[in-house]
Protein backbone atom coordinates (compact mmCIF):
# COMPACT_ATOMS: atom_id res chain seq x y z
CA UNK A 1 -0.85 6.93 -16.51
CA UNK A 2 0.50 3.81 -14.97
CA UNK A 3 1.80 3.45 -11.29
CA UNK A 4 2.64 1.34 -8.43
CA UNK A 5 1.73 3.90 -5.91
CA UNK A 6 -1.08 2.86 -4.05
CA UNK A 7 -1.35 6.49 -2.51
CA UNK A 8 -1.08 8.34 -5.49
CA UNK A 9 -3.67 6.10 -7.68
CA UNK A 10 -6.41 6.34 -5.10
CA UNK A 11 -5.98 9.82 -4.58
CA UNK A 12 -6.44 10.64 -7.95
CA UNK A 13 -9.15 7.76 -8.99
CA UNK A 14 -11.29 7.61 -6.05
CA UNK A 15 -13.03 9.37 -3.21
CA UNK A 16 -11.79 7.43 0.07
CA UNK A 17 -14.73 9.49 1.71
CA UNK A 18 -17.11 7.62 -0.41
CA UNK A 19 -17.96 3.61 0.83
CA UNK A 20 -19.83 2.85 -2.00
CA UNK A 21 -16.69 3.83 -4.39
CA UNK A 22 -14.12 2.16 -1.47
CA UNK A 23 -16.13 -0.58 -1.07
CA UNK A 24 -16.58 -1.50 -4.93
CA UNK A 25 -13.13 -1.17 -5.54
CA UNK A 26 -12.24 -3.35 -2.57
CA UNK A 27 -14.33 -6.28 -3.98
CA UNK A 28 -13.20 -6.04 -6.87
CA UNK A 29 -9.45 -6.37 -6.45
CA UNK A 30 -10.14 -9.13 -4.08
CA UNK A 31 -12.43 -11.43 -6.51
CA UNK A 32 -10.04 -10.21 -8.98
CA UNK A 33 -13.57 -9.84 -10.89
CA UNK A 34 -14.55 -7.10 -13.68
CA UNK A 35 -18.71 -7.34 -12.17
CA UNK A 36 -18.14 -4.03 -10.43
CA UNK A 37 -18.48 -1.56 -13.50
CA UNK A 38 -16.51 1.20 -11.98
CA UNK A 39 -13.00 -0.69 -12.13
CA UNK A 40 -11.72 -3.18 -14.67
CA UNK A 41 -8.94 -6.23 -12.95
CA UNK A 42 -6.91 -8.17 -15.43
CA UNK A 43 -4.26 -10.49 -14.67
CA UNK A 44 -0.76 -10.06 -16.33
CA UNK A 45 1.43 -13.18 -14.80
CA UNK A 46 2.33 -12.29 -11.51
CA UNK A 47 0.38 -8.37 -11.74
CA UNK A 48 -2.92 -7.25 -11.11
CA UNK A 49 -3.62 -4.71 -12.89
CA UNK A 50 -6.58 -2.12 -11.90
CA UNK A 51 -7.98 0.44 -14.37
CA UNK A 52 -10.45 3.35 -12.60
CA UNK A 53 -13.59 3.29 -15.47
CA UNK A 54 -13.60 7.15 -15.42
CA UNK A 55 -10.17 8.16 -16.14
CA UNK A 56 -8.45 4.74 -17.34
CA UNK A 57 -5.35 5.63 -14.92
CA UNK A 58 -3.89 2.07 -14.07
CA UNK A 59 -2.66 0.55 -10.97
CA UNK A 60 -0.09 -2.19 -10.94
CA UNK A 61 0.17 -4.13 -8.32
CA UNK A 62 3.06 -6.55 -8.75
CA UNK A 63 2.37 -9.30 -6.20
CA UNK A 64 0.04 -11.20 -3.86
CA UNK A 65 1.37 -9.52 -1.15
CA UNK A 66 1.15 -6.21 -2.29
CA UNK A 67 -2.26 -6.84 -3.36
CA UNK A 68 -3.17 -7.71 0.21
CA UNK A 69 -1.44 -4.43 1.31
CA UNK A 70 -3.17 -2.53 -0.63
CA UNK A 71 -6.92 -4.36 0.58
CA UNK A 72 -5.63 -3.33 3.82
CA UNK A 73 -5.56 0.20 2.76
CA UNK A 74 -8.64 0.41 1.42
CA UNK A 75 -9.99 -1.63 4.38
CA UNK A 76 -7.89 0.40 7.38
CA UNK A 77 -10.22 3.13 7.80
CA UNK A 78 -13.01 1.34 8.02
CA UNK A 79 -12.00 -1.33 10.80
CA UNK A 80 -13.19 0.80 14.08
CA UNK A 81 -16.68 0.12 12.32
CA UNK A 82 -15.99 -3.59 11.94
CA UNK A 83 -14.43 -3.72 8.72
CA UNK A 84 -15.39 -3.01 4.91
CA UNK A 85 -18.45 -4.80 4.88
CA UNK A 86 -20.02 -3.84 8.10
CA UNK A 87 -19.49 -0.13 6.96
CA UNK A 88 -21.38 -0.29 3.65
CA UNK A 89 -23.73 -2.01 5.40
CA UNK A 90 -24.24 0.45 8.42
CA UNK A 91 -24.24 3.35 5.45
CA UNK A 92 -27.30 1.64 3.93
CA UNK A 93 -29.30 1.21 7.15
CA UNK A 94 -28.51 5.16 7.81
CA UNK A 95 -29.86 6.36 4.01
């Protein structure tokens, strides 16, 4: 499956509960690197394109903008906790 739905593709490829899985994925759509086993990132002109490891559903995201958007997204619920980072790092320190 193949979509530009941000909404749909995380619902169905990740837990958004889970900071380890939001946090790996957030990394690594914004290195645009494939280090983070979980998710693969290639580069198709202009699209990033993000493939979940366990089910090989894709997302496409079409620009630079929309990639940011979607960072956002993953980021947004994490931001009363100081962001992304400071989450993970705050779940460590309480496990």
């Amino acid at each position: 499956m193949e979509t530009t739905d941000f909404n749909v593709w995380l619902n169905q490829n990740v837990k958004l509960s889970n900071i380890n899985q939001v946090w790996t994925l957030y990394h690594a759509v914004r290195t645009e690197s494939n280090e983070f086993y979980s998710f693969s990132i290639m580069r198709d002109e202009e699209r990033l394109l993000v493939k979940c490891s366990k089910s090989q559903n894709t997302l496409i995201i079409e620009n630079d903008e929309l990639k940011h958007r979607f960072l956002h997204t993953l980021e947004y619920p994490f931001l009363y906790q100081g962001g992304i980072d400071t989450a993970k790092e705050l779940s460590r320190d309480l496990a």
